[in-house]
PDB file of N, CA and C in Angstrom:
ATOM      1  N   UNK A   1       1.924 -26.380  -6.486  1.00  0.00           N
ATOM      2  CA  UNK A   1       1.500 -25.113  -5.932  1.00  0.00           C
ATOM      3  C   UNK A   1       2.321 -24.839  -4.666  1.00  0.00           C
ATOM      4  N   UNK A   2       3.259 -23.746  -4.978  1.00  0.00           N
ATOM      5  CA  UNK A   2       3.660 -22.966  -3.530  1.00  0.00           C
ATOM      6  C   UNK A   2       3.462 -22.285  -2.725  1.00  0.00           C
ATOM      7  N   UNK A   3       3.591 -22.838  -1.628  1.00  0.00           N
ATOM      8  CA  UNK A   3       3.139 -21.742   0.191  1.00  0.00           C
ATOM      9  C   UNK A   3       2.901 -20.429  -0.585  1.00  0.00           C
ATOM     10  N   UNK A   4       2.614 -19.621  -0.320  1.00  0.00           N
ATOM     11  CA  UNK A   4       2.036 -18.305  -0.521  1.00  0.00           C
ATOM     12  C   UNK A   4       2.823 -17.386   0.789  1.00  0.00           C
ATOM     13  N   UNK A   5       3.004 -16.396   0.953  1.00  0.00           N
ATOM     14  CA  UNK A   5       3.728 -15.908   2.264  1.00  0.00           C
ATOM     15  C   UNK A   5       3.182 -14.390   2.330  1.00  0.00           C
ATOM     16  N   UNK A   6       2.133 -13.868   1.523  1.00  0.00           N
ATOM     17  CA  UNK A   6       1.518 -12.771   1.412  1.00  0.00           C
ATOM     18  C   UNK A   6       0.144 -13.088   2.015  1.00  0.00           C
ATOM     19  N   UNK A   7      -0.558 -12.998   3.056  1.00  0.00           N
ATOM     20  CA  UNK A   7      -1.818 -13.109   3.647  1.00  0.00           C
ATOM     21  C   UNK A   7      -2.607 -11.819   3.229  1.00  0.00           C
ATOM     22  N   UNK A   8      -3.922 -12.524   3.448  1.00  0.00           N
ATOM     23  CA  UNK A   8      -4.918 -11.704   3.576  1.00  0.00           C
ATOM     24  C   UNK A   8      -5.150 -10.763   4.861  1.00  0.00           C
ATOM     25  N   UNK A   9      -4.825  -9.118   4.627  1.00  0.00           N
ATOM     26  CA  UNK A   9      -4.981  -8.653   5.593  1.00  0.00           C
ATOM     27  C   UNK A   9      -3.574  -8.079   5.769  1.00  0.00           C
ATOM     28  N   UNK A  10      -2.628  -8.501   5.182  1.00  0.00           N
ATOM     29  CA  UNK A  10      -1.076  -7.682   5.188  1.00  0.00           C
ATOM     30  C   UNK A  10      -0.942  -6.763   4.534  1.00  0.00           C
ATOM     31  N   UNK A  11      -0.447  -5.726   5.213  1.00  0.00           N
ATOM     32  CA  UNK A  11      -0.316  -4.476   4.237  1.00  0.00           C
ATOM     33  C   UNK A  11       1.088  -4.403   3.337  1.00  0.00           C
ATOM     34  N   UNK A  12       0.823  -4.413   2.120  1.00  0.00           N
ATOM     35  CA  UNK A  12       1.828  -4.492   0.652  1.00  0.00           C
ATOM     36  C   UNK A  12       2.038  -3.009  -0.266  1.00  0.00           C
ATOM     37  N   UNK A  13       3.280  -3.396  -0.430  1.00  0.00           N
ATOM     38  CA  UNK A  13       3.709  -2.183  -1.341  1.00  0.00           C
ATOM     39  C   UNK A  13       3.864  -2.796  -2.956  1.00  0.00           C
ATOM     40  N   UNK A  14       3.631  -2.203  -3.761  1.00  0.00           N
ATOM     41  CA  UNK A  14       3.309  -2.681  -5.542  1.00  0.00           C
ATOM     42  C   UNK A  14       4.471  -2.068  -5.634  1.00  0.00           C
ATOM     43  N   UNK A  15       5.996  -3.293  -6.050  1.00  0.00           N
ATOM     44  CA  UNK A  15       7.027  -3.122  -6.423  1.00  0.00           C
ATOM     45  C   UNK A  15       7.259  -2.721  -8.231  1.00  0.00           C
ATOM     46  N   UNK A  16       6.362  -3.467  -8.655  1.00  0.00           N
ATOM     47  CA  UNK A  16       6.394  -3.841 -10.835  1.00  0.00           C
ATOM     48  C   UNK A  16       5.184  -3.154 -10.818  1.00  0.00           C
ATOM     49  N   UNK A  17       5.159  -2.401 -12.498  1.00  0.00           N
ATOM     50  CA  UNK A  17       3.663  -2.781 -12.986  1.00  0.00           C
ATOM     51  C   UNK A  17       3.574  -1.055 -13.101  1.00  0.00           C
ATOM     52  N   UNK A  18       1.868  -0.869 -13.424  1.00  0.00           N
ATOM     53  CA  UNK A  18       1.937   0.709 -13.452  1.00  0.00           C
ATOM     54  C   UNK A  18       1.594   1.422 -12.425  1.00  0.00           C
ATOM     55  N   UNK A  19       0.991   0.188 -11.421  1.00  0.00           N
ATOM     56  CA  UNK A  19       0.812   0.610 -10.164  1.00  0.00           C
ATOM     57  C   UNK A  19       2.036   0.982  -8.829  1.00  0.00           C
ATOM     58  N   UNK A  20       3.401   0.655  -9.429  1.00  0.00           N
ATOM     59  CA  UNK A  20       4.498   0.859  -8.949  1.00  0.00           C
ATOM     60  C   UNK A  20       4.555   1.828  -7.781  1.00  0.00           C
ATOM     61  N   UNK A  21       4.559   1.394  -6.903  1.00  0.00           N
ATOM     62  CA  UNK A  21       4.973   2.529  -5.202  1.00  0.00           C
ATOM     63  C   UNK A  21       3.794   2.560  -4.285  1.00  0.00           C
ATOM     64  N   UNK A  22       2.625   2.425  -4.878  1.00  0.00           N
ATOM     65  CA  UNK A  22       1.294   2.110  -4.164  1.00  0.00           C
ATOM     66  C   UNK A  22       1.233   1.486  -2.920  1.00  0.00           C
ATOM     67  N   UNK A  23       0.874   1.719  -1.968  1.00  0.00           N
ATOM     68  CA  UNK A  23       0.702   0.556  -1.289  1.00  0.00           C
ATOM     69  C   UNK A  23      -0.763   0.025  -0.685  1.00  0.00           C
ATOM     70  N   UNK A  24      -1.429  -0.593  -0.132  1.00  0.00           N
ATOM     71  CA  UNK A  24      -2.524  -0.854  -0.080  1.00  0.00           C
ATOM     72  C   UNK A  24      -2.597  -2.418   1.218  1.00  0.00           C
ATOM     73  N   UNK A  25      -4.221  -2.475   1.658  1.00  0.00           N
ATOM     74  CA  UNK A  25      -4.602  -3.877   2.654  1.00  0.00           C
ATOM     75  C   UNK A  25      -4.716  -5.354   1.483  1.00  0.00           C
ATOM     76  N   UNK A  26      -4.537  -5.719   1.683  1.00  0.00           N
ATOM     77  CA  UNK A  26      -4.685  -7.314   0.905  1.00  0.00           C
ATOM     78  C   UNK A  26      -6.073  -7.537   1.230  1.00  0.00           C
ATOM     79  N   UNK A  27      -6.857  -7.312   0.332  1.00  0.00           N
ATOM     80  CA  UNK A  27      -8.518  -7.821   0.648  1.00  0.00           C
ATOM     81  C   UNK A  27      -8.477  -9.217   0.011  1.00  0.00           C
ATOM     82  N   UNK A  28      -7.847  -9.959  -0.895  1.00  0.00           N
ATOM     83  CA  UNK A  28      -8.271 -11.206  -1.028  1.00  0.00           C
ATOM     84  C   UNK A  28      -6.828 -11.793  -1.714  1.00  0.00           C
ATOM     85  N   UNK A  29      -6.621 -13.137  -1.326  1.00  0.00           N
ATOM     86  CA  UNK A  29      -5.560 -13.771  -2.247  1.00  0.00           C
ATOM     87  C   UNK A  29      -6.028 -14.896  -2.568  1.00  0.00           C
ATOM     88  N   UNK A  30      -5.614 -14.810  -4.176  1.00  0.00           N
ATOM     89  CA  UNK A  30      -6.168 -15.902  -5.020  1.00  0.00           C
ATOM     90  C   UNK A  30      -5.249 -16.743  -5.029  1.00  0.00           C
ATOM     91  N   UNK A  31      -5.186 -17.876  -4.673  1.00  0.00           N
ATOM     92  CA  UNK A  31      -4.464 -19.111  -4.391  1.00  0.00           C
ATOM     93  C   UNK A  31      -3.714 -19.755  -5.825  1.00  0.00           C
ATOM     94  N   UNK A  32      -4.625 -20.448  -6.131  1.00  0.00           N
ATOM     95  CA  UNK A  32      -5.024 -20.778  -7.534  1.00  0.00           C
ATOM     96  C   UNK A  32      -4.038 -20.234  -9.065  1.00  0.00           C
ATOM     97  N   UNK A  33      -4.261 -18.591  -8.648  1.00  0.00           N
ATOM     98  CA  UNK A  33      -3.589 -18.040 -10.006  1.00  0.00           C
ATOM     99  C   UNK A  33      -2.477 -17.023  -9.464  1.00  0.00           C
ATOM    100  N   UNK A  34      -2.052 -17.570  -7.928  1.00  0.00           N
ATOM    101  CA  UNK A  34      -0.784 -16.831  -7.436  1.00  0.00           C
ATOM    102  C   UNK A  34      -1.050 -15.140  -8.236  1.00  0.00           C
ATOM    103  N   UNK A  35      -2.112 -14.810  -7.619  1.00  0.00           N
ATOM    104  CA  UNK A  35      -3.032 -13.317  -7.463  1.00  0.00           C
ATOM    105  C   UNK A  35      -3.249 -12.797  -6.447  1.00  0.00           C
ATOM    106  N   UNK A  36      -3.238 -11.127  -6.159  1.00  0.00           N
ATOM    107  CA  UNK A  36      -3.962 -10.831  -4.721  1.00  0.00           C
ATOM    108  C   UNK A  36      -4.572  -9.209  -5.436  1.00  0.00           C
ATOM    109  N   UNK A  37      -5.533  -9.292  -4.745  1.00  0.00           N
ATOM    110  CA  UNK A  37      -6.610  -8.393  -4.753  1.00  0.00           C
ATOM    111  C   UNK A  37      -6.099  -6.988  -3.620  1.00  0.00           C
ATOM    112  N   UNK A  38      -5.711  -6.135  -3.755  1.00  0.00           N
ATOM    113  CA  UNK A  38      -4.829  -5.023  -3.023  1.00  0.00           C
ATOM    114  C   UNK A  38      -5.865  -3.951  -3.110  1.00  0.00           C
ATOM    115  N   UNK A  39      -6.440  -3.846  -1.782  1.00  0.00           N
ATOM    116  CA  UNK A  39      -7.466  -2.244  -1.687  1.00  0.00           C
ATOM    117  C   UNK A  39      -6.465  -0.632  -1.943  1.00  0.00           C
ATOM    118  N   UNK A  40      -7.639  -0.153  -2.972  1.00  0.00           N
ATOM    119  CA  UNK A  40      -7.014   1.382  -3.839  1.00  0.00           C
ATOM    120  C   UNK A  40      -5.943   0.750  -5.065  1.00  0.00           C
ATOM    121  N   UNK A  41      -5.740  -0.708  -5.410  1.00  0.00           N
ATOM    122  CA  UNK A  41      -4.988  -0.645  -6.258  1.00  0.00           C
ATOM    123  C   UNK A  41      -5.438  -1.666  -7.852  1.00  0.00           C
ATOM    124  N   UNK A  42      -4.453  -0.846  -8.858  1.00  0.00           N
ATOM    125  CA  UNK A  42      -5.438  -1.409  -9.942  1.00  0.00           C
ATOM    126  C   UNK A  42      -6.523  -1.537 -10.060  1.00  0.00           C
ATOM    127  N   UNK A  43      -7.161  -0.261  -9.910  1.00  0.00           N
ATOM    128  CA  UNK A  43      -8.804   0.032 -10.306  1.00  0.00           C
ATOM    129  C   UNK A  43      -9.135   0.142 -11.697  1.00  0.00           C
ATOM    130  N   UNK A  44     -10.165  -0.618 -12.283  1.00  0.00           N
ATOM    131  CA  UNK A  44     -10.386  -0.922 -13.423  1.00  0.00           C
ATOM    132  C   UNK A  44     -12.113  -0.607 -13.307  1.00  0.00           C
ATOM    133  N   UNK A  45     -12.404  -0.254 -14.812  1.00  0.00           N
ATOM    134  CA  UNK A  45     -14.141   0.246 -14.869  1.00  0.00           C
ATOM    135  C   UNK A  45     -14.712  -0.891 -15.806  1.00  0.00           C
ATOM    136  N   UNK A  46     -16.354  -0.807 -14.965  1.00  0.00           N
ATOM    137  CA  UNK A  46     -17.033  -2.167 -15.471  1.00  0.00           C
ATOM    138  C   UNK A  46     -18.042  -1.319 -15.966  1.00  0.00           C
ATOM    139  N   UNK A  47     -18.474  -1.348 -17.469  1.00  0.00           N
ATOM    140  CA  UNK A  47     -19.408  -1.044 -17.972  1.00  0.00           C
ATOM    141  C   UNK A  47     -20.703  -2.236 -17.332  1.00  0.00           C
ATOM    142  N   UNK A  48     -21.882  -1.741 -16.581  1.00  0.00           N
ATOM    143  CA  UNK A  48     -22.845  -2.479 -16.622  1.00  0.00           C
ATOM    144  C   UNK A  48     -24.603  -2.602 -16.978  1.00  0.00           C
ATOM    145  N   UNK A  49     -24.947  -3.318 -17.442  1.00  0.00           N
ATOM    146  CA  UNK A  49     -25.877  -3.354 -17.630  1.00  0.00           C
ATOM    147  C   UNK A  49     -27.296  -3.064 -16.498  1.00  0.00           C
ATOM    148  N   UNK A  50     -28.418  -2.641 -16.532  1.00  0.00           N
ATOM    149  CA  UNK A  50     -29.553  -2.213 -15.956  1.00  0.00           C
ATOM    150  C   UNK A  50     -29.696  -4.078 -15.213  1.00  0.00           C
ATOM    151  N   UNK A  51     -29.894  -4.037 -13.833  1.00  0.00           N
ATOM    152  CA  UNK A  51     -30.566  -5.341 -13.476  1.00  0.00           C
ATOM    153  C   UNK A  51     -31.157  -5.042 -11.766  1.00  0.00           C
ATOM    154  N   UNK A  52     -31.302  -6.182 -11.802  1.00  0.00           N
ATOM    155  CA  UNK A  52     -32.226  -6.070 -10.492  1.00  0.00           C
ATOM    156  C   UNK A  52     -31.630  -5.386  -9.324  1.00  0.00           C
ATOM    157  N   UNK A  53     -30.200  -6.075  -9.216  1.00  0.00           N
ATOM    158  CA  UNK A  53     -29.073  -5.317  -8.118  1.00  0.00           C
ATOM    159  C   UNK A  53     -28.742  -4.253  -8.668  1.00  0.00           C
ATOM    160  N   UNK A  54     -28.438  -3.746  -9.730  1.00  0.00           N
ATOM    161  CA  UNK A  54     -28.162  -2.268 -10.074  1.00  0.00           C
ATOM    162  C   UNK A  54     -28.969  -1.919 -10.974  1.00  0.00           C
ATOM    163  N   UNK A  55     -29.894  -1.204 -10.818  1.00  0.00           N
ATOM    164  CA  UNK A  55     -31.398  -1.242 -11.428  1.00  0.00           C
ATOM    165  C   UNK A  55     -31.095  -0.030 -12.780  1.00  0.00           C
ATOM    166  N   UNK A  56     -29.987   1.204 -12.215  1.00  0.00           N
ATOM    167  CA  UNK A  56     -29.799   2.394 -13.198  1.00  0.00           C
ATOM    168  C   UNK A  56     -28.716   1.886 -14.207  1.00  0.00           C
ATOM    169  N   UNK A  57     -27.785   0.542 -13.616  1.00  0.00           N
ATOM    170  CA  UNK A  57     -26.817   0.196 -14.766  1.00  0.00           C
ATOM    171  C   UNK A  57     -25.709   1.225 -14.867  1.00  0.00           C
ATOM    172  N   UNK A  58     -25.077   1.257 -15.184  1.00  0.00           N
ATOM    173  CA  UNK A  58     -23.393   2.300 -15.458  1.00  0.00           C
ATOM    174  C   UNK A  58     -22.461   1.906 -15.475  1.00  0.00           C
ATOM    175  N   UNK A  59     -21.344   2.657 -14.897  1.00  0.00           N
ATOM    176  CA  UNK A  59     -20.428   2.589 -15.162  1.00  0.00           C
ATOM    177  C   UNK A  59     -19.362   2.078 -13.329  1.00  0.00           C
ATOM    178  N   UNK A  60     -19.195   0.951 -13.071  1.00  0.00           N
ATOM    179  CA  UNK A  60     -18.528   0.330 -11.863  1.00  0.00           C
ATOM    180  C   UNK A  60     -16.870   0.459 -11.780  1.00  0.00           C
ATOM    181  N   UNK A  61     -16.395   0.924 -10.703  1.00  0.00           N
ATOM    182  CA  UNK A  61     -15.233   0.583 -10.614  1.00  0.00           C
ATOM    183  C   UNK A  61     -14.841  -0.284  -9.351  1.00  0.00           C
ATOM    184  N   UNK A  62     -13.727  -0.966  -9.510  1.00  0.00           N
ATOM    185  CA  UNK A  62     -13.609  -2.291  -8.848  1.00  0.00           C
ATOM    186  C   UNK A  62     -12.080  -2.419  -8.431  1.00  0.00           C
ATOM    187  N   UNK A  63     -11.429  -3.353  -7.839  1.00  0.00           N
ATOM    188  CA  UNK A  63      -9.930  -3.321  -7.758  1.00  0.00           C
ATOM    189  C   UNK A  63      -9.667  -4.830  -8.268  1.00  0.00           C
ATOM    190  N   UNK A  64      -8.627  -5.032  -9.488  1.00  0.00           N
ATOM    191  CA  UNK A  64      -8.472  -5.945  -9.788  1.00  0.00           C
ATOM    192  C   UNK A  64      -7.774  -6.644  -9.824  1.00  0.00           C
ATOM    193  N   UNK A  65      -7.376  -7.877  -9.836  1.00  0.00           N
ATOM    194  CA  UNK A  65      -6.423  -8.588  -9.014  1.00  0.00           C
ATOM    195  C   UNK A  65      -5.209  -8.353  -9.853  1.00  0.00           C
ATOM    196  N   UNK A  66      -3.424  -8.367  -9.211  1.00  0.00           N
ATOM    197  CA  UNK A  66      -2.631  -8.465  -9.319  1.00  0.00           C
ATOM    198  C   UNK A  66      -1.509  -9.276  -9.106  1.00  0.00           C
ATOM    199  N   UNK A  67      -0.054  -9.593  -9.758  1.00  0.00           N
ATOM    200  CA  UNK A  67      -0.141 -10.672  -9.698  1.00  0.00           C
ATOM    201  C   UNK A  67       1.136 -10.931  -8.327  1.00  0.00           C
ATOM    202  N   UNK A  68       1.666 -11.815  -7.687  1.00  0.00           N
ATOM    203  CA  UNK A  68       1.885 -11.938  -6.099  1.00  0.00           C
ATOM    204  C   UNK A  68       3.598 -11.608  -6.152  1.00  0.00           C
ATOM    205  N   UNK A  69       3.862 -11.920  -7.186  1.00  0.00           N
ATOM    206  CA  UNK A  69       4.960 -11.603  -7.454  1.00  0.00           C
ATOM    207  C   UNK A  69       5.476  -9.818  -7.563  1.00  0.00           C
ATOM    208  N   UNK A  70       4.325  -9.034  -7.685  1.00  0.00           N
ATOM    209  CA  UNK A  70       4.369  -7.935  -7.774  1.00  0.00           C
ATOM    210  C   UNK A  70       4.252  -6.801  -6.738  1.00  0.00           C
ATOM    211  N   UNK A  71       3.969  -7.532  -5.746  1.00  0.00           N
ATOM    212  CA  UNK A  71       3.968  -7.227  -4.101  1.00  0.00           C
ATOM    213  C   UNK A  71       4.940  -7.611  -3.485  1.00  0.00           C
ATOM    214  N   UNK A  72       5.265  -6.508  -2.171  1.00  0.00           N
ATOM    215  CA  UNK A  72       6.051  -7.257  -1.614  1.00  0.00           C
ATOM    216  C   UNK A  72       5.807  -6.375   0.166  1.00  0.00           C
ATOM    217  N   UNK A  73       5.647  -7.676   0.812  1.00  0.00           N
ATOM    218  CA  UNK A  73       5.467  -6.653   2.390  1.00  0.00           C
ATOM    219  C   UNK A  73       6.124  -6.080   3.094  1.00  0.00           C
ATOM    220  N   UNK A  74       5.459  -5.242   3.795  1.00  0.00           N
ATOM    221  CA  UNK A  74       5.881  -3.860   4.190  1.00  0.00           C
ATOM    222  C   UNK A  74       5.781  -4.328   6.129  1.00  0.00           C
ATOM    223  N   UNK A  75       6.735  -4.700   6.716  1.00  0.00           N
ATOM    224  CA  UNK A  75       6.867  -5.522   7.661  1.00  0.00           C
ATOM    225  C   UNK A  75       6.756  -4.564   8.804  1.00  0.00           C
ATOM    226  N   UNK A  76       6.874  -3.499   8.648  1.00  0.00           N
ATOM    227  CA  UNK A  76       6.791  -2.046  10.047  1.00  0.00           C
ATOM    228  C   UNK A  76       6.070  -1.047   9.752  1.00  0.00           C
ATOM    229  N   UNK A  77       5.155  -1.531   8.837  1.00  0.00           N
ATOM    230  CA  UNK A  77       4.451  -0.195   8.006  1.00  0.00           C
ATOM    231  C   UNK A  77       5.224   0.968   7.016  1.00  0.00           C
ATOM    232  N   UNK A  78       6.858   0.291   7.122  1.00  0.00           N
ATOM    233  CA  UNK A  78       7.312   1.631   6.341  1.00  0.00           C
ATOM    234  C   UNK A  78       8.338   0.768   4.916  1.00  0.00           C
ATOM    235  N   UNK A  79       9.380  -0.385   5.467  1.00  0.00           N
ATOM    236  CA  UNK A  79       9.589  -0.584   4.972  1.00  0.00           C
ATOM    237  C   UNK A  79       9.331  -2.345   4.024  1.00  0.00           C
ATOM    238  N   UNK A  80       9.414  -2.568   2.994  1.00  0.00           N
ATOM    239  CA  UNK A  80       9.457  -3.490   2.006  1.00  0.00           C
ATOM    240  C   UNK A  80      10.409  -4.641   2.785  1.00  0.00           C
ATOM    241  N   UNK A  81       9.918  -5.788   2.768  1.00  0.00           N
ATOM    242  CA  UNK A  81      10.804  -6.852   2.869  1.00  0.00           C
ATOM    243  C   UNK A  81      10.260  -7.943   2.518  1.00  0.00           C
ATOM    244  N   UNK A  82      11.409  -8.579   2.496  1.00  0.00           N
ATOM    245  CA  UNK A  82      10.553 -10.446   1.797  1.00  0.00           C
ATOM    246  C   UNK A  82      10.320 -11.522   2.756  1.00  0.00           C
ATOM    247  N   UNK A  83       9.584 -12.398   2.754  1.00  0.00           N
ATOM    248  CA  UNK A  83       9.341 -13.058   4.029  1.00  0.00           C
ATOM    249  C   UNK A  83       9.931 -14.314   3.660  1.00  0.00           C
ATOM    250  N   UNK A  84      10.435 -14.953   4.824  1.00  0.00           N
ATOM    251  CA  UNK A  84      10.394 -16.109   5.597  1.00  0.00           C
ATOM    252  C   UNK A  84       9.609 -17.049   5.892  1.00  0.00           C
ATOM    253  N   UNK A  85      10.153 -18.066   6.468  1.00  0.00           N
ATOM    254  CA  UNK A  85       9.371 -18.760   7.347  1.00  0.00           C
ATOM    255  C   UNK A  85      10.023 -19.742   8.169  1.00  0.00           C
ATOM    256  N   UNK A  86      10.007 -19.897   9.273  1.00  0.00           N
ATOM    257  CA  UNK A  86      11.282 -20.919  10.240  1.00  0.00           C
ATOM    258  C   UNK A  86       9.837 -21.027  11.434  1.00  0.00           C
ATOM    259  N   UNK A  87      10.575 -21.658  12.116  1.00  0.00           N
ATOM    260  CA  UNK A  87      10.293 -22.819  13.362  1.00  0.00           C
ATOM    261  C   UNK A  87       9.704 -21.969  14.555  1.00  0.00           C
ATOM    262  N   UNK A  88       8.834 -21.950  15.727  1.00  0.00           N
ATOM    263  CA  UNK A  88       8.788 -21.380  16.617  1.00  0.00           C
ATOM    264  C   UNK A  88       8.086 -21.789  17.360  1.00  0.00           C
ATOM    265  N   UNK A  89       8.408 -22.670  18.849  1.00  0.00           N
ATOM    266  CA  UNK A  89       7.804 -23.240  19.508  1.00  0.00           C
ATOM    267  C   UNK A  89       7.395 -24.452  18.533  1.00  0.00           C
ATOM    268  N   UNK A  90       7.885 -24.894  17.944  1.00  0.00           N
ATOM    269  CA  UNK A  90       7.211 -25.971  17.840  1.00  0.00           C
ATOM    270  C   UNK A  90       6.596 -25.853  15.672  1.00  0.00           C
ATOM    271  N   UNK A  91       5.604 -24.601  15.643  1.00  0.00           N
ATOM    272  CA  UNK A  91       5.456 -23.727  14.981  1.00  0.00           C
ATOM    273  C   UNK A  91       6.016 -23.129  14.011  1.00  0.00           C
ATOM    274  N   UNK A  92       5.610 -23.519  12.457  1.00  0.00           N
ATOM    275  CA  UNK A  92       6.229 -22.400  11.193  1.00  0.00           C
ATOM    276  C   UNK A  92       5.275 -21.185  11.496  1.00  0.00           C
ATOM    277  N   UNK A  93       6.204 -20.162  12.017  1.00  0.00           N
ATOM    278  CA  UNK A  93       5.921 -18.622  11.582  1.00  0.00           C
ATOM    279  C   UNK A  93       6.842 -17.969  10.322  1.00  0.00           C
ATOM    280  N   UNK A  94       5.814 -16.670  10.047  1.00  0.00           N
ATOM    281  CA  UNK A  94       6.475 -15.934   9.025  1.00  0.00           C
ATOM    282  C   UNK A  94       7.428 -15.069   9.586  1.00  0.00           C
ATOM    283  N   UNK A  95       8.571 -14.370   9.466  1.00  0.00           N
ATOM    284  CA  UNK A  95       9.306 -13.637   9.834  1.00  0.00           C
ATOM    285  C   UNK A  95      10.098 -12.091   8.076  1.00  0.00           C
ATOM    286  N   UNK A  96      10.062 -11.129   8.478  1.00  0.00           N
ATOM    287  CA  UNK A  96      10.575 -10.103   7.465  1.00  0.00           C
ATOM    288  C   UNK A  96      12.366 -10.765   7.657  1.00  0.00           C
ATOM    289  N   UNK A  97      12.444 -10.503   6.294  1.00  0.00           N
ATOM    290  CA  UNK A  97      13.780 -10.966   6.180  1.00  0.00           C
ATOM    291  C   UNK A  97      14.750  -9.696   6.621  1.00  0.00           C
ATOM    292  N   UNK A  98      14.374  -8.662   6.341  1.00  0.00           N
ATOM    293  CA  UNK A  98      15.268  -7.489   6.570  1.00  0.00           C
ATOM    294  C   UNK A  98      15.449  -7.461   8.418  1.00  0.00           C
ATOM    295  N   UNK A  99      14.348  -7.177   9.078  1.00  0.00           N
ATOM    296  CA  UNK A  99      14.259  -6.873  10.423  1.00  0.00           C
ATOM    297  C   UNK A  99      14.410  -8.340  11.147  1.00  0.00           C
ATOM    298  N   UNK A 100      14.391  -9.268  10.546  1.00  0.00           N
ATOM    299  CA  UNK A 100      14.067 -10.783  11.246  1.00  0.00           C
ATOM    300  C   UNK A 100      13.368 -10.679  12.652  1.00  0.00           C
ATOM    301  N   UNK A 101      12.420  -9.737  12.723  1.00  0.00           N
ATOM    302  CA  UNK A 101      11.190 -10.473  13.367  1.00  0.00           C
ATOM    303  C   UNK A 101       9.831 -11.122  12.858  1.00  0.00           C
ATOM    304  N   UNK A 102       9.222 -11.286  13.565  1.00  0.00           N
ATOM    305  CA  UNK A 102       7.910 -12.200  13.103  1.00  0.00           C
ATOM    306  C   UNK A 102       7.186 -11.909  13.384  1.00  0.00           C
ATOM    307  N   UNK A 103       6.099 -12.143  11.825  1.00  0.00           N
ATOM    308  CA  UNK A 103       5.217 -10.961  11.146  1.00  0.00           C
ATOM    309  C   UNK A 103       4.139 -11.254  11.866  1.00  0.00           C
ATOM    310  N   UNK A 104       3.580 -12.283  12.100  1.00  0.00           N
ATOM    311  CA  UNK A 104       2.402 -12.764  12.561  1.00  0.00           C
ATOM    312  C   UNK A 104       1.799 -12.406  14.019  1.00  0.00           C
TER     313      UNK A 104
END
């Protein structure tokens, strides 16, 4: 399993896929299945059933995970770049490869 360099909480642009140009906050990254969960993107509908937490049942929409390879961060809010990671103080920080400053 490899470092991951997309955090939770970085704002990403959806390079592949049908969600292509989107961009969105990183609400969750799935470690595990090299996935991240991107708010407003890949919204998908959950037929559900009547229950205690949703008592009327319907029809849910949700954002569903995508895969990490299909993101890529947006290091100044405008443009796309790929990250890094080198030495600082002592310290691995992340740095945008285009602007080479550091993201963190």
């Amino acid at each position: 399993m490899s470092k991951l360099k997309i955090k939770k909480g970085d704002t990403v642009k959806v390079i592949a896929g049908e969600e292509k140009s989107k961009t969105g906050v990183v609400k969750e990254v799935l470690v595990k299945e090299n996935r991240v969960v991107v708010e407003g993107v890949n919204l998908v509908k959950k037929h559900t059933k009547p229950s205690a937490k949703n008592p009327q049942g319907g029809i849910v929409s949700f954002e569903a995970s995508i895969h990490i390879s299909n993101v890529m961060l947006l290091a100044d809010g405008k443009t796309a770049t790929r990250v890094g990671r080198k030495e600082v103080d002592g310290k691995l920080k992340r740095f945008a490869k285009k602007t080479d400053k550091i993201v963190d």
